[in-house]
C-alpha atoms as a PDB file:
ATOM      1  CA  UNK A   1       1.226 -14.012 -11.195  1.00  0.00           C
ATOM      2  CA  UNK A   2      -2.220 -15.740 -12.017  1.00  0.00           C
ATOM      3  CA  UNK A   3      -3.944 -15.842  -8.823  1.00  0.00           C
ATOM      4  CA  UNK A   4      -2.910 -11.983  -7.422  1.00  0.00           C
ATOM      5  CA  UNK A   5      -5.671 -10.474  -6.739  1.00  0.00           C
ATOM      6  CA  UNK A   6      -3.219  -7.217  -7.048  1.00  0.00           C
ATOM      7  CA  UNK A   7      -1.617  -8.289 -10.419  1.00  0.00           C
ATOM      8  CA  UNK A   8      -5.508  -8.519 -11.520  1.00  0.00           C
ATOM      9  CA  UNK A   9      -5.747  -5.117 -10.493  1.00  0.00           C
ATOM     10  CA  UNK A  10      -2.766  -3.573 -11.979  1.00  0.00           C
ATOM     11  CA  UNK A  11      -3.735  -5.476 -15.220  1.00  0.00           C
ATOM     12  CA  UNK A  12      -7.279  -3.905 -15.233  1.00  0.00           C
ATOM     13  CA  UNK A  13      -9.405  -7.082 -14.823  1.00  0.00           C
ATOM     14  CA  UNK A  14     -10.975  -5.903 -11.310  1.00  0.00           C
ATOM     15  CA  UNK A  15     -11.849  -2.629 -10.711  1.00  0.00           C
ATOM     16  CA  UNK A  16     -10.288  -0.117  -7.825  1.00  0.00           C
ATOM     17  CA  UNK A  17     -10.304   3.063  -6.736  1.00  0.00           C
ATOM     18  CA  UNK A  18      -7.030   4.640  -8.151  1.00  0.00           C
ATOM     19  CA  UNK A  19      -5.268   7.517  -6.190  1.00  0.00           C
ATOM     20  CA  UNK A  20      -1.906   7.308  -8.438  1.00  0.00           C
ATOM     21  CA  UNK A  21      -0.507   5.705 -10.657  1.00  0.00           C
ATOM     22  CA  UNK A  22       2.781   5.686 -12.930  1.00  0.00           C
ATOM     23  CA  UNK A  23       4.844   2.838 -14.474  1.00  0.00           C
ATOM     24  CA  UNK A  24       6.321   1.161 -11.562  1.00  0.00           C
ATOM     25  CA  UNK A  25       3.513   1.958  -8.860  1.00  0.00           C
ATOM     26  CA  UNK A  26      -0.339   2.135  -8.676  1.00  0.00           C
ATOM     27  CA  UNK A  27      -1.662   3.304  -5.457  1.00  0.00           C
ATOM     28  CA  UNK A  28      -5.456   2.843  -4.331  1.00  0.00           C
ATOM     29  CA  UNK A  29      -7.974   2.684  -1.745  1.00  0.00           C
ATOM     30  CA  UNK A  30      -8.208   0.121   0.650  1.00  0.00           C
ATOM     31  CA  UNK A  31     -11.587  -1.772   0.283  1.00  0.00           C
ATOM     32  CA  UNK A  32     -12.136  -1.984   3.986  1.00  0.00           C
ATOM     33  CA  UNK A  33     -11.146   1.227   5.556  1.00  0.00           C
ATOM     34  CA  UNK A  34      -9.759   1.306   9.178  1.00  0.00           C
ATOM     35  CA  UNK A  35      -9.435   4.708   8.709  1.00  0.00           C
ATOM     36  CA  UNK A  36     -10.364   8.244   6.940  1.00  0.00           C
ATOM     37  CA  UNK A  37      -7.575   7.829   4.692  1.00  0.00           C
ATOM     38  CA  UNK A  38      -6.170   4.348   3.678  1.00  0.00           C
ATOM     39  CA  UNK A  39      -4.679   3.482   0.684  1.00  0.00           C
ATOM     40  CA  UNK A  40      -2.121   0.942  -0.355  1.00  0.00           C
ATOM     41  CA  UNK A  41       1.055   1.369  -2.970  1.00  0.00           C
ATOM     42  CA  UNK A  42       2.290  -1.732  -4.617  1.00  0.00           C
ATOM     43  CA  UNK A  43       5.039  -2.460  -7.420  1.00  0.00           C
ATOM     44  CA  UNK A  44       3.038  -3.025 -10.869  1.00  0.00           C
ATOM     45  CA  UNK A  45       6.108  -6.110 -10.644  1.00  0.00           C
ATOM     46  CA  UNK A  46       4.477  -9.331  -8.701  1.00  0.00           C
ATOM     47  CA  UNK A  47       7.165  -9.162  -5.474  1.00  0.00           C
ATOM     48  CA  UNK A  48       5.600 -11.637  -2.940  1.00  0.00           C
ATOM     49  CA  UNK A  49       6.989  -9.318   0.393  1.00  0.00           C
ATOM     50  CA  UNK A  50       9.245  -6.981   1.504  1.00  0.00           C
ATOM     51  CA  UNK A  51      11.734  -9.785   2.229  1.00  0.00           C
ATOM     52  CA  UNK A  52      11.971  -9.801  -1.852  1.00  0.00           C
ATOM     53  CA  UNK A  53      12.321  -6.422  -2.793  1.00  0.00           C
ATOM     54  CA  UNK A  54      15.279  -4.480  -3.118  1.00  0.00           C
ATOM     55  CA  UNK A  55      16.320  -1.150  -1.982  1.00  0.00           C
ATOM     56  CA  UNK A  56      15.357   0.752  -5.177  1.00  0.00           C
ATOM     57  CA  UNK A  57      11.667  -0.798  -4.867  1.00  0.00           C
ATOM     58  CA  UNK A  58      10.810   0.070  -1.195  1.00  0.00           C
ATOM     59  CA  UNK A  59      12.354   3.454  -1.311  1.00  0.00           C
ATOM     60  CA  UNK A  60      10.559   4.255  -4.160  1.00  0.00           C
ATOM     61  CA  UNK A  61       7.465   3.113  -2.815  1.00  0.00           C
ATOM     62  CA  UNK A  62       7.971   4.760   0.385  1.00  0.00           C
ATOM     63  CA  UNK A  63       8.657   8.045  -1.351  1.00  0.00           C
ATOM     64  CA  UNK A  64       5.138   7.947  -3.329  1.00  0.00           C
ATOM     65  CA  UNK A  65       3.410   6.800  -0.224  1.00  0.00           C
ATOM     66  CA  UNK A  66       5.056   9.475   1.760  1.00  0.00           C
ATOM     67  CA  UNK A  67       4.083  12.089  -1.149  1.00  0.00           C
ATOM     68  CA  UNK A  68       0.794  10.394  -1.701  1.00  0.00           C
ATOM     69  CA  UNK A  69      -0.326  11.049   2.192  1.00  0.00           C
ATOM     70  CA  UNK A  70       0.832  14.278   2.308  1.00  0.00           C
ATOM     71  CA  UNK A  71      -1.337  15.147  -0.806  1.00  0.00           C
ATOM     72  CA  UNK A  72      -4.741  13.749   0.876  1.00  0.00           C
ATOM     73  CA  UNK A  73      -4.080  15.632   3.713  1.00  0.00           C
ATOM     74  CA  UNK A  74      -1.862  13.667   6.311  1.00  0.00           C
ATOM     75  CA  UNK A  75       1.051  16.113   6.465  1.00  0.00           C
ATOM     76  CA  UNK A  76       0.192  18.551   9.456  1.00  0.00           C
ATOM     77  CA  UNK A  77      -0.947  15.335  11.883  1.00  0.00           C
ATOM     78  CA  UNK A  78       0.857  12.403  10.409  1.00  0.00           C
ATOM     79  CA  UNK A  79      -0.209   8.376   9.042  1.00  0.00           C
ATOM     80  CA  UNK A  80       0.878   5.272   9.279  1.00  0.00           C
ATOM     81  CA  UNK A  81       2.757   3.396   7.374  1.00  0.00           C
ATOM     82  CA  UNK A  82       2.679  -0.731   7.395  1.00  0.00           C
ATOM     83  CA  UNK A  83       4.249  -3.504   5.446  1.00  0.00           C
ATOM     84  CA  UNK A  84       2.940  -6.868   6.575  1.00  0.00           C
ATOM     85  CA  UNK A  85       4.709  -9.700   5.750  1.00  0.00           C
ATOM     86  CA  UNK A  86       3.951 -13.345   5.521  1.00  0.00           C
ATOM     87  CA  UNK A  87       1.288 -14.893   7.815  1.00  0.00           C
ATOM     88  CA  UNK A  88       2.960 -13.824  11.103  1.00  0.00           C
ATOM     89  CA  UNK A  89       3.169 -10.409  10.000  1.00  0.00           C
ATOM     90  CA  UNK A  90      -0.332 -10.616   9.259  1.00  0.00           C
ATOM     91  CA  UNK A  91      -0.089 -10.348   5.162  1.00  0.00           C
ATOM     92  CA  UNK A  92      -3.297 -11.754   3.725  1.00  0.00           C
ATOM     93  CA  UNK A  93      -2.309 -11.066  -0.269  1.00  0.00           C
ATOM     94  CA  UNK A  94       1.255 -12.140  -1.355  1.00  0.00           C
ATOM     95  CA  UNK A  95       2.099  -8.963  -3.150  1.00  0.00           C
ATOM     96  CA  UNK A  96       4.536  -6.493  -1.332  1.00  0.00           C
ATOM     97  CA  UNK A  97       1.977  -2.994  -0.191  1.00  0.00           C
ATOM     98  CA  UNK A  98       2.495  -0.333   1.855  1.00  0.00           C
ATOM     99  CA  UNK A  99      -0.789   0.824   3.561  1.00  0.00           C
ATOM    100  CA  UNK A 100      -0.806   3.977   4.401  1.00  0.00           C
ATOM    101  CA  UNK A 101      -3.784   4.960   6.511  1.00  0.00           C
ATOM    102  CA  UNK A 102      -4.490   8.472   8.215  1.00  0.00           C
ATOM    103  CA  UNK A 103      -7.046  11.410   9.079  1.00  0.00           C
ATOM    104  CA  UNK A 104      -7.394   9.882  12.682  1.00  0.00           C
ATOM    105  CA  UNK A 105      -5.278   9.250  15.889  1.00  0.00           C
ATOM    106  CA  UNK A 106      -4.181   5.753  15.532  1.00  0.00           C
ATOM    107  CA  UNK A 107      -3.231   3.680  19.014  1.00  0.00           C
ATOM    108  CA  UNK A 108      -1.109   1.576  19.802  1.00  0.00           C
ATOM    109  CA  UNK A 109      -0.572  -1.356  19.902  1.00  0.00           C
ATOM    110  CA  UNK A 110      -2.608  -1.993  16.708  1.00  0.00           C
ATOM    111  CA  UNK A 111      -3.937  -5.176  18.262  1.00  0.00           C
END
């Protein structure tokens, strides 16, 4: 897509801070933190949200995101994992991510 800030990234034209990536998925930090660990996984495919994927996409992504917390150290305590979608779910790039964010007690509500 030509104005995805994410397709940019997964095509190499703006810059990020990778933590995985294979040929499906890229994971990488999230450029404003909310918490020791955050990083998001998206589909190298443009998908706009989750209500566009298919099963084979988010359970893959899950799965890396899951393995991917674990890794940086989220295992013993636990993370949180969040799909926003669409304006009310409070999505602000049209490209299906999972943010993953850990390394701290999270409340809740989130707010």
């Amino acid at each position: 897509m030509a104005d995805c800030i994410f397709c940019d990234i997964i095509r190499g034209k703006l810059p990020c801070k990778k933590v995985y990536e294979d040929e499906e998925a890229i994971a990488f930090y999230d450029i404003t933190p909310q918490a020791p660990v955050h990083f998001l996984v998206i589909p190298k495919q443009h998908i706009p949200n989750i209500m566009e994927a298919d099963q084979s996409i988010l359970g893959s992504l899950l799965f890396k995101a899951q393995r991917l917390a674990s890794e940086l150290g989220c295992a013993e305590k636990g993370a949180r994992f969040v799909i926003n979608c669409k304006a009310h779910g409070g999505q602000t790039v049209d490209h299906l991510h999972v943010h993953v964010l850990g390394g701290r007690a999270l409340g809740w509500p989130p707010g």
